[in-house]
PDB file of N, CA and C in Angstrom:
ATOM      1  N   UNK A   1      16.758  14.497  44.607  1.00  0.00           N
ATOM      2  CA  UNK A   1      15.919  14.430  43.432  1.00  0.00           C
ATOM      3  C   UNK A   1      16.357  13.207  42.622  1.00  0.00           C
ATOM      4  N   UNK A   2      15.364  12.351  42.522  1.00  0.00           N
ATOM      5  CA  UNK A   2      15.726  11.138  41.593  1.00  0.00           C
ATOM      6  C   UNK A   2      15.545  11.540  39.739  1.00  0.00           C
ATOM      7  N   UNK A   3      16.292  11.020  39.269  1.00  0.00           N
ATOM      8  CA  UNK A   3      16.272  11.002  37.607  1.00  0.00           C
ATOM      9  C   UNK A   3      15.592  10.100  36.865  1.00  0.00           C
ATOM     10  N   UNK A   4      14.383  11.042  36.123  1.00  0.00           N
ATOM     11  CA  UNK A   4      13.979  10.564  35.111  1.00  0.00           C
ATOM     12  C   UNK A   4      14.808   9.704  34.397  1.00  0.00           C
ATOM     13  N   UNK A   5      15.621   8.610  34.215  1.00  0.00           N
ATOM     14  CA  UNK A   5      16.255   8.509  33.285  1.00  0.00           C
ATOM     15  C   UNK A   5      16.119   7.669  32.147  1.00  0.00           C
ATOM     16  N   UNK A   6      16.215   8.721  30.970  1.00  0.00           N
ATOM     17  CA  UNK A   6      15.483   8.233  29.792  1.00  0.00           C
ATOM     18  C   UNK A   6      16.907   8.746  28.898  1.00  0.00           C
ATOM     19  N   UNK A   7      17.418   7.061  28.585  1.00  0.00           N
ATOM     20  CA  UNK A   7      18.420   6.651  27.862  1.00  0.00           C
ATOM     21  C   UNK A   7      17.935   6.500  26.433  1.00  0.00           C
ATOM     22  N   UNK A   8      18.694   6.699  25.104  1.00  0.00           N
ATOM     23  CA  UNK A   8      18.435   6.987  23.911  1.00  0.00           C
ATOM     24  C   UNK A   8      18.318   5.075  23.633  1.00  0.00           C
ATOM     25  N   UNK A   9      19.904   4.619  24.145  1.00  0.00           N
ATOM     26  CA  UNK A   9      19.882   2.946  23.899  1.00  0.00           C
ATOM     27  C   UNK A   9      18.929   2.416  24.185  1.00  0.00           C
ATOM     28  N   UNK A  10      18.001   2.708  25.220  1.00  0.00           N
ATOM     29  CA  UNK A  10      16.890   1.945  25.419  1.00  0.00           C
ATOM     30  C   UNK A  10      15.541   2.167  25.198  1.00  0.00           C
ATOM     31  N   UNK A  11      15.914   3.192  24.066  1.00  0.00           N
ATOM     32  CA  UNK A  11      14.179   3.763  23.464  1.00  0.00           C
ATOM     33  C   UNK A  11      13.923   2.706  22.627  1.00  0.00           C
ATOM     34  N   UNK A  12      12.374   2.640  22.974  1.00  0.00           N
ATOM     35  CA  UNK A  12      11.632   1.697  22.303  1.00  0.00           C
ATOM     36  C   UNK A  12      11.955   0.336  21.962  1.00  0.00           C
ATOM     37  N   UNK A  13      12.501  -0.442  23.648  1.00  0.00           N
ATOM     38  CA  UNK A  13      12.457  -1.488  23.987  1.00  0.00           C
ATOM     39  C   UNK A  13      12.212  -1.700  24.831  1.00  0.00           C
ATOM     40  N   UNK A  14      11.067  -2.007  25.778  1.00  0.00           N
ATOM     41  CA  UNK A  14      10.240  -1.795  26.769  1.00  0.00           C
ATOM     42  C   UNK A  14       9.908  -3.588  26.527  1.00  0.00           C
ATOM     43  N   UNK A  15       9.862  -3.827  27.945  1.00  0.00           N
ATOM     44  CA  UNK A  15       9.532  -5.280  27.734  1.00  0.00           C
ATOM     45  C   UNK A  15       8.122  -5.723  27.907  1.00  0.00           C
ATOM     46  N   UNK A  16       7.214  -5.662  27.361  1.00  0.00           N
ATOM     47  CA  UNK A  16       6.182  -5.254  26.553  1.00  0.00           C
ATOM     48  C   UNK A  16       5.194  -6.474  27.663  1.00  0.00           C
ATOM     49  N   UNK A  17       5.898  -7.860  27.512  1.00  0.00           N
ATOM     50  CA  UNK A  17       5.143  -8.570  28.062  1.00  0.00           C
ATOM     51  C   UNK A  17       5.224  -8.138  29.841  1.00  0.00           C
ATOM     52  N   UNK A  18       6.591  -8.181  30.580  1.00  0.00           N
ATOM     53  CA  UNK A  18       6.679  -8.011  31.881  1.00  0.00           C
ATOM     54  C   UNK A  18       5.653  -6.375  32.207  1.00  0.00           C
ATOM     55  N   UNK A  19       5.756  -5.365  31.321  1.00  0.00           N
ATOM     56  CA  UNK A  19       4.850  -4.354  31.640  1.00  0.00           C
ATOM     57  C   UNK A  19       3.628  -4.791  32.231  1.00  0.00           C
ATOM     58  N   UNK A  20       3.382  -5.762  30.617  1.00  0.00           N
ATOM     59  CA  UNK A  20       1.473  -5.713  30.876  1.00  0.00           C
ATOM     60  C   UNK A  20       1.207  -6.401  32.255  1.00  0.00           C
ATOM     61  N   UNK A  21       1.988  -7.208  32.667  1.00  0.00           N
ATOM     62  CA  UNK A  21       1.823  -8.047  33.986  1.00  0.00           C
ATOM     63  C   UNK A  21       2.047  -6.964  35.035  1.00  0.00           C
ATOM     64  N   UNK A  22       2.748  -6.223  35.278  1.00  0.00           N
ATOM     65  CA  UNK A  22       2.705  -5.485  35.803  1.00  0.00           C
ATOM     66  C   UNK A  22       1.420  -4.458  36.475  1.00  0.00           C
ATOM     67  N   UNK A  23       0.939  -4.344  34.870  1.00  0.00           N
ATOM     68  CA  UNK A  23       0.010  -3.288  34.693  1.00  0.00           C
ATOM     69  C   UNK A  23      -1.584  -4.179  34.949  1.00  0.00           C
ATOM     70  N   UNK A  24      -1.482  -5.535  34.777  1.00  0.00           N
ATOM     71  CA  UNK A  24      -2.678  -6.684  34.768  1.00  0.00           C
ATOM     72  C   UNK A  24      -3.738  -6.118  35.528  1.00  0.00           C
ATOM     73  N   UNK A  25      -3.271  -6.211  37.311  1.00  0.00           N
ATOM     74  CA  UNK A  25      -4.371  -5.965  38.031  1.00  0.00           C
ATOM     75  C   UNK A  25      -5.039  -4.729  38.525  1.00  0.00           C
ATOM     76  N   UNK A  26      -6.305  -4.556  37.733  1.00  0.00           N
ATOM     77  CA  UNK A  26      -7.085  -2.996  37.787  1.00  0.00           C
ATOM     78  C   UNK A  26      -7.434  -2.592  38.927  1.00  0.00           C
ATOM     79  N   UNK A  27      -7.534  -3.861  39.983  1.00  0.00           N
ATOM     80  CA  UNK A  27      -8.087  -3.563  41.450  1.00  0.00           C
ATOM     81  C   UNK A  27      -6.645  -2.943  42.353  1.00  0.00           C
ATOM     82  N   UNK A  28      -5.776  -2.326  41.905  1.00  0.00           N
ATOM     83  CA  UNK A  28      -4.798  -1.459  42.223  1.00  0.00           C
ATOM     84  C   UNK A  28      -4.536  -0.277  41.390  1.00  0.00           C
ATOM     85  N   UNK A  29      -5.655   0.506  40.953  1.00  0.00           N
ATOM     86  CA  UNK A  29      -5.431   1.640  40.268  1.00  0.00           C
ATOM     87  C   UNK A  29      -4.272   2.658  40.780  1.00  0.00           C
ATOM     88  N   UNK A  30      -3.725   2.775  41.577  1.00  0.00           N
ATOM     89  CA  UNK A  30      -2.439   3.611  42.007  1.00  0.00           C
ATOM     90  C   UNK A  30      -1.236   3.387  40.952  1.00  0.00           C
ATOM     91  N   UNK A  31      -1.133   2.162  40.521  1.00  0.00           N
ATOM     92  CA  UNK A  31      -0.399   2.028  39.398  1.00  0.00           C
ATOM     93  C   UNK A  31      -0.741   2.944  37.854  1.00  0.00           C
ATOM     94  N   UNK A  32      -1.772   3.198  37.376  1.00  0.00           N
ATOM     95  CA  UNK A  32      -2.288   4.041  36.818  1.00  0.00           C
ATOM     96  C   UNK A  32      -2.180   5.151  36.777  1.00  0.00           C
ATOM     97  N   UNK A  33      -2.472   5.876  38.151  1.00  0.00           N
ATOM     98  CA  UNK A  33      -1.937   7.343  38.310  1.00  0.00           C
ATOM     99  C   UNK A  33      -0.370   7.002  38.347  1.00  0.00           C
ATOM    100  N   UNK A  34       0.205   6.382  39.056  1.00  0.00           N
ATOM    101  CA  UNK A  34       1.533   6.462  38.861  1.00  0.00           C
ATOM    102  C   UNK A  34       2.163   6.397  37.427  1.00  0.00           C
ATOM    103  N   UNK A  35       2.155   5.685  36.238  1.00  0.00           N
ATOM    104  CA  UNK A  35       2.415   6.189  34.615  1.00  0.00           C
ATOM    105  C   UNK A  35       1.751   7.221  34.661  1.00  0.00           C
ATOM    106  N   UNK A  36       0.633   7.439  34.910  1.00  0.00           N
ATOM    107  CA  UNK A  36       0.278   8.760  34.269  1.00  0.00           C
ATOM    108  C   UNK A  36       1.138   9.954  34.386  1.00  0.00           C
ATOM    109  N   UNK A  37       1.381   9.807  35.655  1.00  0.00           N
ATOM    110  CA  UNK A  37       2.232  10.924  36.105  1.00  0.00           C
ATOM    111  C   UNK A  37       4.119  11.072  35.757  1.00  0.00           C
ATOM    112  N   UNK A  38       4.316   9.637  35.475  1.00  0.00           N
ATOM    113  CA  UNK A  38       6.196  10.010  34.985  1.00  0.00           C
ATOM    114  C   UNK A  38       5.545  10.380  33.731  1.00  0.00           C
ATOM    115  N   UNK A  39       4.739   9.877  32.736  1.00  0.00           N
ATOM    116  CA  UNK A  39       4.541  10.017  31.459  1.00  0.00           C
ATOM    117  C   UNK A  39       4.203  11.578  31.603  1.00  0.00           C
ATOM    118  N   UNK A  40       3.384  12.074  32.091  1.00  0.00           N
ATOM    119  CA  UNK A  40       3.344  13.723  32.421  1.00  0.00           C
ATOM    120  C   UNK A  40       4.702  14.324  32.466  1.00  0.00           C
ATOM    121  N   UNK A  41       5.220  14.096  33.467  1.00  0.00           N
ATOM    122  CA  UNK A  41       6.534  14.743  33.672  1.00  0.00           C
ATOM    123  C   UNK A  41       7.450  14.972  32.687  1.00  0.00           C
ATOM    124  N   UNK A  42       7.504  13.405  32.092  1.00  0.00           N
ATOM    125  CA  UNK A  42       8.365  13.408  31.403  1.00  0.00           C
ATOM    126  C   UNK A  42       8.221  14.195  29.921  1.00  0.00           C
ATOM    127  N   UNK A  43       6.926  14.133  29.502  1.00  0.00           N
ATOM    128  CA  UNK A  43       6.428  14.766  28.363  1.00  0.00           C
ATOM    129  C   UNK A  43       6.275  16.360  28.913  1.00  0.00           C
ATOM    130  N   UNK A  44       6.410  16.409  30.033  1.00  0.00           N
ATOM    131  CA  UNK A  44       6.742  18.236  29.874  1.00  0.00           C
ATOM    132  C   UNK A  44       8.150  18.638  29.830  1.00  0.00           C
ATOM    133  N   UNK A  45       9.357  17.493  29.369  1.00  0.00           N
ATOM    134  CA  UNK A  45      10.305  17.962  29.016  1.00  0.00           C
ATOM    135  C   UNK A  45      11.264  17.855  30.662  1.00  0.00           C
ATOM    136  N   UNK A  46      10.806  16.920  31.761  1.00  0.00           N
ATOM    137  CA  UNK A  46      11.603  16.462  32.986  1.00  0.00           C
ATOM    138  C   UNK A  46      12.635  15.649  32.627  1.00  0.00           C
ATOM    139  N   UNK A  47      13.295  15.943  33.228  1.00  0.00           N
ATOM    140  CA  UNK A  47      14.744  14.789  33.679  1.00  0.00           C
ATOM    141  C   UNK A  47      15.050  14.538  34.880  1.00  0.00           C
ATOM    142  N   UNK A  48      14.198  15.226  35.719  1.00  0.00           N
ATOM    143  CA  UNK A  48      14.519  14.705  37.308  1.00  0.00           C
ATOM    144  C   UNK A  48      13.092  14.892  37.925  1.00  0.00           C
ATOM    145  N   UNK A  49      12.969  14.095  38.979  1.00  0.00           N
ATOM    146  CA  UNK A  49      11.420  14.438  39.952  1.00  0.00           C
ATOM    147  C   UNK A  49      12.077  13.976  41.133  1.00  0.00           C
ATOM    148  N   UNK A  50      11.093  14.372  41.985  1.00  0.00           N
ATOM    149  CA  UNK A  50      11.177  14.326  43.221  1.00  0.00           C
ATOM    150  C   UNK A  50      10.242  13.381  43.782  1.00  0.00           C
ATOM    151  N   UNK A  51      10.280  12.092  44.548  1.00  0.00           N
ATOM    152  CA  UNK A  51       9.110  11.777  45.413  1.00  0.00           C
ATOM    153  C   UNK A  51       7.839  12.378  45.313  1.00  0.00           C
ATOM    154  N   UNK A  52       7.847  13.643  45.815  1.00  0.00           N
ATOM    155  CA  UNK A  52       6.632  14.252  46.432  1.00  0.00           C
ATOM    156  C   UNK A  52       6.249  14.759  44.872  1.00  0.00           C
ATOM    157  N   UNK A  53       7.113  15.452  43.845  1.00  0.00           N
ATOM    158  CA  UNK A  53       6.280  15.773  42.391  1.00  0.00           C
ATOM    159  C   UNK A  53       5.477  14.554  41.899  1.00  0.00           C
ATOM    160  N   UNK A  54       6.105  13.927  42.033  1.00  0.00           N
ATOM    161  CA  UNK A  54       5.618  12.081  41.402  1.00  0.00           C
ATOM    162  C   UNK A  54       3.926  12.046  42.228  1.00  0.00           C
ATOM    163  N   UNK A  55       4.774  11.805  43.471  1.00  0.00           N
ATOM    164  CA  UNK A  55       2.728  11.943  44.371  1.00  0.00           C
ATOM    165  C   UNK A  55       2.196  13.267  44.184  1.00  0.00           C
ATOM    166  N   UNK A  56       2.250  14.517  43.736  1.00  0.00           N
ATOM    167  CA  UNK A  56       1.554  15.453  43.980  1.00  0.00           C
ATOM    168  C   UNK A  56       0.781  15.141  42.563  1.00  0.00           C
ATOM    169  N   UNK A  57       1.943  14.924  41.572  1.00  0.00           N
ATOM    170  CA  UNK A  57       0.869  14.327  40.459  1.00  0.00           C
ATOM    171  C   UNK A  57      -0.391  13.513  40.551  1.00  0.00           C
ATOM    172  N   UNK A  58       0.162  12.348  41.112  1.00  0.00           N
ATOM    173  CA  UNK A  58      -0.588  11.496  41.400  1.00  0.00           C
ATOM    174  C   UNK A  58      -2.087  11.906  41.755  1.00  0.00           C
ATOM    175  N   UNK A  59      -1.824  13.101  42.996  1.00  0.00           N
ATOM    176  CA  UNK A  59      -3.077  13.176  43.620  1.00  0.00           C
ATOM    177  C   UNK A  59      -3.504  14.085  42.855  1.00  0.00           C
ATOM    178  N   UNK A  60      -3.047  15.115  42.116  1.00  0.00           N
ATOM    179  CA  UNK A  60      -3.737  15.593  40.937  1.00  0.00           C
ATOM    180  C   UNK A  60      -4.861  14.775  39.703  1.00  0.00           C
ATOM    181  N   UNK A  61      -4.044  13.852  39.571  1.00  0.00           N
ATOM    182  CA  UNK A  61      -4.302  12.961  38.639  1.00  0.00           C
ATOM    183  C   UNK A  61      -5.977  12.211  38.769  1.00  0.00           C
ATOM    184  N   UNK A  62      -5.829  11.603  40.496  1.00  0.00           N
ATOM    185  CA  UNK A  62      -6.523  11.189  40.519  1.00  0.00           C
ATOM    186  C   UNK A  62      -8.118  11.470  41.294  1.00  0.00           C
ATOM    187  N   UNK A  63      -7.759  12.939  41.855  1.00  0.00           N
ATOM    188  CA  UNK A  63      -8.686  14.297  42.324  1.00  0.00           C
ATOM    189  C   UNK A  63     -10.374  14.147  41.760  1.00  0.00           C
ATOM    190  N   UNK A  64     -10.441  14.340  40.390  1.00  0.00           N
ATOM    191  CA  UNK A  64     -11.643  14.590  39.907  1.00  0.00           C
ATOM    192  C   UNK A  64     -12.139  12.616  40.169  1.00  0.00           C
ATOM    193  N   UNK A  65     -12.019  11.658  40.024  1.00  0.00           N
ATOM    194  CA  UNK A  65     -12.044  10.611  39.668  1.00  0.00           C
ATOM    195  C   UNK A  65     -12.587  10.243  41.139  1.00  0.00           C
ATOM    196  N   UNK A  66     -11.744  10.587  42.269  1.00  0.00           N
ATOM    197  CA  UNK A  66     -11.982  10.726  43.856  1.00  0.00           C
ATOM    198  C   UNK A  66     -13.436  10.827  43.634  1.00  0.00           C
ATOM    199  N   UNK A  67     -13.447  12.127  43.836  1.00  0.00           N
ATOM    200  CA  UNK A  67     -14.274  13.221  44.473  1.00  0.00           C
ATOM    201  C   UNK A  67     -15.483  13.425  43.432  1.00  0.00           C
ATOM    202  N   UNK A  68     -15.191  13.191  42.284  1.00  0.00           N
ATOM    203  CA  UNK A  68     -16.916  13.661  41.172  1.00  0.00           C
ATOM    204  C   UNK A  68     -17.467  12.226  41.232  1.00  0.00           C
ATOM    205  N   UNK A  69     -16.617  11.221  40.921  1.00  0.00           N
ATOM    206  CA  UNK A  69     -16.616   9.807  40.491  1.00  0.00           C
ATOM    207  C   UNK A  69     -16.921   8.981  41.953  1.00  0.00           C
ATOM    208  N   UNK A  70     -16.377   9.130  43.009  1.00  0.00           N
ATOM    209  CA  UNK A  70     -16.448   8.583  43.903  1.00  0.00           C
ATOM    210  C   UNK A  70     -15.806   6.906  43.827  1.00  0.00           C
ATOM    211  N   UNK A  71     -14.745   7.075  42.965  1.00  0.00           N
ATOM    212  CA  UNK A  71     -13.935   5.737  42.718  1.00  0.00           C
ATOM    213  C   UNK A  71     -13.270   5.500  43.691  1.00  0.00           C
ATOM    214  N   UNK A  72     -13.322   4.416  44.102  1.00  0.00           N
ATOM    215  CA  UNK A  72     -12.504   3.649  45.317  1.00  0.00           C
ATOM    216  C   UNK A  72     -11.404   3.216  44.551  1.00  0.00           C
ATOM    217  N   UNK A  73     -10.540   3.597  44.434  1.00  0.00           N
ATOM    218  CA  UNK A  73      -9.190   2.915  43.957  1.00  0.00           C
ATOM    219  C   UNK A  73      -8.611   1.669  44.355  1.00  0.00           C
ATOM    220  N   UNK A  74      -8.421   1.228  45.227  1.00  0.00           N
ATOM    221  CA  UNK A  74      -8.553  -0.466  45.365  1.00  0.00           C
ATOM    222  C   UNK A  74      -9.660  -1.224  46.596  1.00  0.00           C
ATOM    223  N   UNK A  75     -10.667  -0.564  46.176  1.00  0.00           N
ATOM    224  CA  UNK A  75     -11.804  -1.430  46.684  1.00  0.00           C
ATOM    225  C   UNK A  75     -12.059  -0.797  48.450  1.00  0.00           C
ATOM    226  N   UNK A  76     -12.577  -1.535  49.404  1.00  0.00           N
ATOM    227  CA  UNK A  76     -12.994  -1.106  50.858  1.00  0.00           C
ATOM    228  C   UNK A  76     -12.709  -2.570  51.287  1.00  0.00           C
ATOM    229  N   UNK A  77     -12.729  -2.025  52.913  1.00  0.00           N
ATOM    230  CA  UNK A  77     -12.232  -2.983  53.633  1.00  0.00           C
ATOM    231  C   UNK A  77     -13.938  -2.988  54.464  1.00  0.00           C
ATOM    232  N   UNK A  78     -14.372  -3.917  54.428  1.00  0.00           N
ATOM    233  CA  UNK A  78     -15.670  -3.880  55.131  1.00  0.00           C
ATOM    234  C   UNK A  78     -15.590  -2.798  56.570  1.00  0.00           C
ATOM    235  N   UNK A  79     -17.253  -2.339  56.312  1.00  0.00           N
ATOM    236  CA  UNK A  79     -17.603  -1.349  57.163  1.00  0.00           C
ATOM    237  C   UNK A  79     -17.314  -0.173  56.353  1.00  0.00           C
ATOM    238  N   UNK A  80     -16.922  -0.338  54.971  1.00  0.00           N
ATOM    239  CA  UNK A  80     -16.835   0.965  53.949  1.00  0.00           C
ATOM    240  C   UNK A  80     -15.200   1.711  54.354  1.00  0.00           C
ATOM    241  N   UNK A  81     -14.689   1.230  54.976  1.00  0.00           N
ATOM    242  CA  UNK A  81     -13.197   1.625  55.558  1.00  0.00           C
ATOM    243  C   UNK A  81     -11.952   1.897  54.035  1.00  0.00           C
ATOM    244  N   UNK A  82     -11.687   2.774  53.392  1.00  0.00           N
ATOM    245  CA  UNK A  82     -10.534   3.158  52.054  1.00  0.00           C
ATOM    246  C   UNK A  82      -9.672   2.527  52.851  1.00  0.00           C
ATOM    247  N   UNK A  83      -9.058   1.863  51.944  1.00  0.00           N
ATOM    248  CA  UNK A  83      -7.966   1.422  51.892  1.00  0.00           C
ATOM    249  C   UNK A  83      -6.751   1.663  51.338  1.00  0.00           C
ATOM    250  N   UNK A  84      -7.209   3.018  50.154  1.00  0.00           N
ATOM    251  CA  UNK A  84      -6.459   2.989  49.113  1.00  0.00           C
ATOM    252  C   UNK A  84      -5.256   4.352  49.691  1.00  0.00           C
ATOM    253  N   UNK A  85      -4.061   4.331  50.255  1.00  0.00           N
ATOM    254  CA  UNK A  85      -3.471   5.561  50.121  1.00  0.00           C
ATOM    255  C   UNK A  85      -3.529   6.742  49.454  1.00  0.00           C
ATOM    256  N   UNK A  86      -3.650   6.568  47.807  1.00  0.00           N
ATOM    257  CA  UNK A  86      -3.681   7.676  47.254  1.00  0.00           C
ATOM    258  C   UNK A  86      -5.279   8.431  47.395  1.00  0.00           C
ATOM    259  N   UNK A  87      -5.750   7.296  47.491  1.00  0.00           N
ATOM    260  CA  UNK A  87      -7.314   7.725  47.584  1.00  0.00           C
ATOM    261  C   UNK A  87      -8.072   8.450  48.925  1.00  0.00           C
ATOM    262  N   UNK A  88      -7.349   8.215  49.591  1.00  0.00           N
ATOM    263  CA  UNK A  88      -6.664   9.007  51.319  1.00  0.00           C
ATOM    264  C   UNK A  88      -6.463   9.816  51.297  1.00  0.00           C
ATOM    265  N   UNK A  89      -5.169  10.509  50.311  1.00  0.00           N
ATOM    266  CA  UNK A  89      -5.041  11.737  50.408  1.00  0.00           C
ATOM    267  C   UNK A  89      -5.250  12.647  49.544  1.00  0.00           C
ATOM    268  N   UNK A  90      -5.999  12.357  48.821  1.00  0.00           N
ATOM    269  CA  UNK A  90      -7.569  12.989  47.625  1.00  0.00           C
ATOM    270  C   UNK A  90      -8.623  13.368  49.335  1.00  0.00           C
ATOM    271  N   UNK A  91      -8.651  12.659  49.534  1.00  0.00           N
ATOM    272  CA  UNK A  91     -10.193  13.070  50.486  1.00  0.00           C
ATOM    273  C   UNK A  91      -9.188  13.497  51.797  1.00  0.00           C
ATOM    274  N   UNK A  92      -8.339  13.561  51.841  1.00  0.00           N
ATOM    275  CA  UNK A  92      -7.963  14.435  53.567  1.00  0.00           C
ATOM    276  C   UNK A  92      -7.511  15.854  53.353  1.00  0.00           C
ATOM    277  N   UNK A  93      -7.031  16.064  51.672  1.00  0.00           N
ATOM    278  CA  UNK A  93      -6.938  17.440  51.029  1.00  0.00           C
ATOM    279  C   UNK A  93      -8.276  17.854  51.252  1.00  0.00           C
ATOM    280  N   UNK A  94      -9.080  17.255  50.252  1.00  0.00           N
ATOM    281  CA  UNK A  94     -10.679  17.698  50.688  1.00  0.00           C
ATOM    282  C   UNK A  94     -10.905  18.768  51.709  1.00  0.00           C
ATOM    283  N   UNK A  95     -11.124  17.112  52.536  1.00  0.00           N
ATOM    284  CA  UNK A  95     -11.047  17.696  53.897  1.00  0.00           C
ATOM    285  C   UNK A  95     -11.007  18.808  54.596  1.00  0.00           C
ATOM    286  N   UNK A  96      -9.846  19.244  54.140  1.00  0.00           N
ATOM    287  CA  UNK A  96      -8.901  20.642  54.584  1.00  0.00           C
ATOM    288  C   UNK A  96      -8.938  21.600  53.443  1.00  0.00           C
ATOM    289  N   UNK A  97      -9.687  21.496  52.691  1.00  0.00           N
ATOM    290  CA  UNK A  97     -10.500  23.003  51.571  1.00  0.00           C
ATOM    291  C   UNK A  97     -11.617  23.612  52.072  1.00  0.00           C
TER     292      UNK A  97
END
């Protein structure tokens, strides 16, 4: 189990510019569900996650957005082919309901 770790010394110094670059390109929404989901965790009072909590979030996260929305999370590979991992395993759960 890896650690949340959320140090007191380093509250609310976040390097504000390297984030946003980080965060820049929208045509990789997996980054998206991914904050969403430590920020979840962590706001339910976590200090540790696991890999698979982190992605189960994830695919929680990004479920309705999949499947009502029909959002391609980083675009298609011609011939309509997903590309997107998380967006993979939104529709292979499906799948298997």
């Amino acid at each position: 189990m890896a650690d949340l770790l959320i140090n007191e010394k380093y509250y609310n110094t976040l390097y504000i510019e390297g984030f946003s670059r980080m965060m820049k390109d929208p045509s990789f929404c997996y980054k998206f569900y991914w904050l969403e989901a430590i920020v979840q965790l962590i706001s339910e009072g976590r200090t540790q996650a696991t890999y698979e909590e982190i992605i189960n979030e994830m695919i929680k996260n990004a479920w309705y957005s999949v499947l009502e929305f029909h959002l391609h999370l980083s675009g298609l590979f011609g011939e309509e082919v997903i590309k997107d991992n998380l967006e993979k395993a939104v529709l292979r759960l499906w799948n298997l309901v």
